[in-house]
Protein backbone atom coordinates (compact mmCIF):
# COMPACT_ATOMS: atom_id res chain seq x y z
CA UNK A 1 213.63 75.57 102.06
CA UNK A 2 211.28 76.01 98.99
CA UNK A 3 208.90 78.06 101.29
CA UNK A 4 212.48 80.24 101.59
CA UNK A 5 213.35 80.85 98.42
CA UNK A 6 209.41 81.45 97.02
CA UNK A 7 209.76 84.77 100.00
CA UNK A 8 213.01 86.29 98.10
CA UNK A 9 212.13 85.37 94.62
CA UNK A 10 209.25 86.40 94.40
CA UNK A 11 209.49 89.52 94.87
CA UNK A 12 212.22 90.23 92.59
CA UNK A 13 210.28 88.13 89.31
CA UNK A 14 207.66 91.18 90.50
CA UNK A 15 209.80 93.74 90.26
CA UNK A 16 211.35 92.89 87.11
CA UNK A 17 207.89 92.83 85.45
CA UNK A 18 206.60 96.05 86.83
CA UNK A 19 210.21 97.66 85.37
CA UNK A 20 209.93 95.79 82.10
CA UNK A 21 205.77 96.99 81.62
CA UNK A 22 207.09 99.98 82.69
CA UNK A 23 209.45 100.18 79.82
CA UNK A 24 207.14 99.01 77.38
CA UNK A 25 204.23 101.17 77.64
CA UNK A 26 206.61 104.06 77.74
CA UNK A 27 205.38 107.01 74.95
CA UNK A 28 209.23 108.16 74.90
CA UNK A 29 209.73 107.71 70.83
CA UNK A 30 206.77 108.79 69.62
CA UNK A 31 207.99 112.31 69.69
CA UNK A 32 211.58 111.64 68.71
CA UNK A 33 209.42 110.11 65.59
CA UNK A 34 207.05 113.01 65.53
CA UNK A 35 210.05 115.64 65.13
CA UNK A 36 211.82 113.52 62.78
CA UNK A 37 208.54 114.02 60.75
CA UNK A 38 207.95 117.29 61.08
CA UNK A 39 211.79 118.23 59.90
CA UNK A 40 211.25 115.97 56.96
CA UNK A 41 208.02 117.92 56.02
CA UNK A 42 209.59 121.63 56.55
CA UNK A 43 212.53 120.67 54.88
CA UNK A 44 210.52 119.48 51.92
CA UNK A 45 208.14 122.60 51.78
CA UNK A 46 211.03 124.83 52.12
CA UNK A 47 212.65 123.19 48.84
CA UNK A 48 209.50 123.13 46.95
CA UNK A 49 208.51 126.95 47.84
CA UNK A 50 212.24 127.90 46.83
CA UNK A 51 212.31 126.17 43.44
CA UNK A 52 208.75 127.58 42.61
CA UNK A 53 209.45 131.08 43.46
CA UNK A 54 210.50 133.16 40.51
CA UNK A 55 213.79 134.72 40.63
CA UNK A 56 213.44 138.65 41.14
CA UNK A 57 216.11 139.09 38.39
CA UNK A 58 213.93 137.82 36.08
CA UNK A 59 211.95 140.25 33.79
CA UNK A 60 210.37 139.85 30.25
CA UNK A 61 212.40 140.80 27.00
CA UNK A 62 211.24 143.97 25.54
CA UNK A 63 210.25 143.40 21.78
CA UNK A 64 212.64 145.56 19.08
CA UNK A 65 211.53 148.34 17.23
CA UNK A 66 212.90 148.29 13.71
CA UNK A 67 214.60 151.47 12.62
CA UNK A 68 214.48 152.70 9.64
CA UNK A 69 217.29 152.88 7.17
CA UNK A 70 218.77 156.33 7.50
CA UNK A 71 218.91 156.50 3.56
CA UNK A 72 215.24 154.74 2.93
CA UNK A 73 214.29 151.26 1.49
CA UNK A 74 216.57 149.56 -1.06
CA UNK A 75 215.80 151.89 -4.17
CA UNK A 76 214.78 155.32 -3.08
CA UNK A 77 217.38 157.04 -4.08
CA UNK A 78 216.20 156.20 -8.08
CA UNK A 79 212.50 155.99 -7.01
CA UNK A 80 210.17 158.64 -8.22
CA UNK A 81 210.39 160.24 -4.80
CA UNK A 82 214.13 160.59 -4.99
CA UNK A 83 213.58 164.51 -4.71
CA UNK A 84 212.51 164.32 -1.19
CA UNK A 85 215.13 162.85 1.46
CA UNK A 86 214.69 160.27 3.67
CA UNK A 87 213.85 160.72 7.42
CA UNK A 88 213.08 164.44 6.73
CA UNK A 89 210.38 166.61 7.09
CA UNK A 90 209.28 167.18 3.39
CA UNK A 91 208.29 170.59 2.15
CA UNK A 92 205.71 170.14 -0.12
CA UNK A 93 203.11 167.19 0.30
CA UNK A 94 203.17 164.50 -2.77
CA UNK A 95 202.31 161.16 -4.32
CA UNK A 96 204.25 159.44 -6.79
CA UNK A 97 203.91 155.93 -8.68
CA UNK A 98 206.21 153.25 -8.46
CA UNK A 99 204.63 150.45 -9.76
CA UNK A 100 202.50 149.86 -12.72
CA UNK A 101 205.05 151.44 -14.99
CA UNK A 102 203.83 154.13 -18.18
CA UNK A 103 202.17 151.64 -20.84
CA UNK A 104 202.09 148.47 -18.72
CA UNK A 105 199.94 145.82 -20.03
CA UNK A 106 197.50 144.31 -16.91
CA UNK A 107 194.89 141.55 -17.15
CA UNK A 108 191.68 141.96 -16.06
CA UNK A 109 189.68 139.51 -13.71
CA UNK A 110 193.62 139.07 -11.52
CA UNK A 111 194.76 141.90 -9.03
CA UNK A 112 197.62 144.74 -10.11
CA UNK A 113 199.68 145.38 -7.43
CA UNK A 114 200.33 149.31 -7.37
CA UNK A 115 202.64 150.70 -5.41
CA UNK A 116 204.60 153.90 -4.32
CA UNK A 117 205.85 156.64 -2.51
CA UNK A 118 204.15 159.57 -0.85
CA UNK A 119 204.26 162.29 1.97
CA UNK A 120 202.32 165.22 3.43
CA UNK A 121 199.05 163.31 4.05
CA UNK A 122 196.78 163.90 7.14
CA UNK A 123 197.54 160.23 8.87
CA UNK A 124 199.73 159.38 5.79
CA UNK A 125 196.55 158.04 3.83
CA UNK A 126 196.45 157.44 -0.05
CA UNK A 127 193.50 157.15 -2.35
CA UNK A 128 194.28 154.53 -5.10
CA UNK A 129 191.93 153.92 -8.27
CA UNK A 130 191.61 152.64 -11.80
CA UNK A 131 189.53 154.50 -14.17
CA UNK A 132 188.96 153.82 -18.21
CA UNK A 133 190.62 155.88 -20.35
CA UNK A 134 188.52 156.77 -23.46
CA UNK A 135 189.79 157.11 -27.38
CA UNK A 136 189.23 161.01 -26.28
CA UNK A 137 191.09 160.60 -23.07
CA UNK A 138 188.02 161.02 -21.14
CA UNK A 139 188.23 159.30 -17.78
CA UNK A 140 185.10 156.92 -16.89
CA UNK A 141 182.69 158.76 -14.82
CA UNK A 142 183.33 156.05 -11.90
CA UNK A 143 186.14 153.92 -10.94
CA UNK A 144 186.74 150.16 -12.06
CA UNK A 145 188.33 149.70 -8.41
CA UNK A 146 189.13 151.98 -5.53
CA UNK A 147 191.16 151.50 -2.27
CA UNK A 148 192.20 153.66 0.68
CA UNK A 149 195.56 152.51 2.00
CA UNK A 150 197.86 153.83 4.21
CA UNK A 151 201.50 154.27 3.86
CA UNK A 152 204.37 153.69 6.34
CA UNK A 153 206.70 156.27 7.31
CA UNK A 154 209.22 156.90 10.26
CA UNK A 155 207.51 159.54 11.29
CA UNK A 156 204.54 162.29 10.32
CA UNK A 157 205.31 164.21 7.32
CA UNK A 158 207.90 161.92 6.24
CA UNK A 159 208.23 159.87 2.98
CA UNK A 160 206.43 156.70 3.10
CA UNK A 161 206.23 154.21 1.42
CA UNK A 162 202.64 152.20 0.38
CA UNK A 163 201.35 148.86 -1.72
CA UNK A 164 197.99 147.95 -2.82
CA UNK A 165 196.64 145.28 -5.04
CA UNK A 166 193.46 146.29 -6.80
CA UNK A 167 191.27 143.34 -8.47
CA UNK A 168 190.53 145.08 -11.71
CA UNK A 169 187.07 143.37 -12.69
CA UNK A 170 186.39 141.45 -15.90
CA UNK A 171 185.56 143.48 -18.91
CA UNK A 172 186.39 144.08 -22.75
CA UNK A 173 190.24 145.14 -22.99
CA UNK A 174 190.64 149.49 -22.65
CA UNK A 175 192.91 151.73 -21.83
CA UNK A 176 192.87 152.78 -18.39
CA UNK A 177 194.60 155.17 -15.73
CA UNK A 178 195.74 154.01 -12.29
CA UNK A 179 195.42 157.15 -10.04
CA UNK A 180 196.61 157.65 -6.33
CA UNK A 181 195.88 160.56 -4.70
CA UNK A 182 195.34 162.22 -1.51
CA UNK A 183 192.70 165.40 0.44
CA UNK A 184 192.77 167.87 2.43
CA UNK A 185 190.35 167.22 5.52
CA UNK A 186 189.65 170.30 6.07
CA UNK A 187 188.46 171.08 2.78
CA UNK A 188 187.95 167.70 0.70
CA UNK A 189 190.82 169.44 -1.76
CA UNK A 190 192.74 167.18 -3.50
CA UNK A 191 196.54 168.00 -2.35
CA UNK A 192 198.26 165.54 -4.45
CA UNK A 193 197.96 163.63 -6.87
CA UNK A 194 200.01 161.02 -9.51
CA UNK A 195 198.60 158.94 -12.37
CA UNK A 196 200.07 156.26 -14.96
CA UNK A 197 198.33 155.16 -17.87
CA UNK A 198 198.19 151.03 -18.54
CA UNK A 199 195.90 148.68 -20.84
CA UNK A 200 193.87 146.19 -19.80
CA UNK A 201 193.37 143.32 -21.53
C-alpha cells in the first residue's frame, strides 16, 4: 500500500517544486521595478530643467535717463545766465559766476567752492582760477589754484551748468580774483570769460 501511494505522490511533491523554483527564480519584476525607476528619474529631471530654465518673457530693466527741466535747475531764471534760455541753442558763447559772490570774504588753507553757468565751449569745458589782486589791481603773474572742469548741459551748445572747489593755499590775507574762463581750440583765444573779486584771509 505504502509502495502505492510513494508511485502517485511522488511525483506530484516533484512537480510542485519544479513550479514553485520555477516561480521563484523568475526575473519578471525587475523590470516592472526598473521602469518604475526610470519614470521617477525623467519625471524629476523634467521638473528640475523646467524650474531652472529662465522664462523668455523675462528681460533686464533699462536704466532712466533723467531729463532735464524744460525751464533749467531751480534758480536760472535769476542766475547770471538768465539772458540765455534753457534747452536752447545759445547765440553767443559765455561764462558767468554764480558763486563766490562780489566782495566775499574766503579763508585760505580750506577749499571755495565756485560755481556757475556757461555755454558755447568746445566739449563744454571751463577754466577756473584764483589770482592775487594787487593795491594797483595788478593780477599775480601765476595762479594761487587752477582747475579745468567741465559743465553739464542737455545738449552741445546749451547752457550748463558747472561746480568746482579750489583749495586756495595758505598765505598772508590779499585781495584776489576768481576767474573762469574758456578757448578757442583752434586758436588758444580766450572766447569767454567772467571774474569776481573776493579777499582772502
Amino acid at each position: 500500500m505504502m509502495r502505492v501511494l510513494l508511485r502517485f505522490a511522488l511525483p506530484a511533491v516533484m512537480a510542485a517544486l519544479l513550479v514553485a523554483c520555477d516561480r521563484g527564480g523568475s526575473p519578471a519584476p525587475a523590470p516592472t521595478s526598473t521602469s518604475g525607476t526610470a519614470t521617477a528619474t525623467a519625471s524629476k529631471t523634467a521638473t528640475v530643467t523646467a524650474s531652472t530654465t529662465p522664462s523668455p518673457s523675462t528681460s533686464p530693466t533699462p536704466r532712466s535717463t533723467p531729463t532735464p527741466l524744460a525751464t533749467g535747475p531751480i534758480g536760472y531764471a535769476t542766475s547770471c545766465a538768465a539772458e540765455f534760455p534753457w534747452g536752447k541753442q545759445v547765440t553767443k558763447a559765455f561764462v558767468c559766476i554764480e558763486l563766490p559772490q562780489k566782495g566775499a570774504s574766503a579763508a585760505r588753507g580750506v577749499s571755495l567752492v565756485v560755481r556757475g553757468y556757461a555755454g558755447g565751449s568746445f566739449e563744454n569745458n571751463v577754466v577756473v582760477e584764483v589770482r592775487t589782486v594787487d593795491a594797483s589791481g595788478a593780477l599775480g603773474a601765476a595762479p594761487l589754484v587752477l582747475k579745468p572742469v567741465t559743465y553739464t548741459a542737455p545738449d552741445m551748445g546749451m547752457p550748463g551748468f558747472w561746480a568746482v572747489e579750489l583749495l586756495v593755499p595758505v598765505g598772508p590775507p590779499s585781495n584776489a580774483r576768481v576767474i573762469a574762463h574758456f578757448e578757442s581750440p583752434k586758436d588758444g583765444a580766450r572766447v569767454a570769460e567772467a571774474s569776481v573779486d573776493i579777499t582772502l584771509r
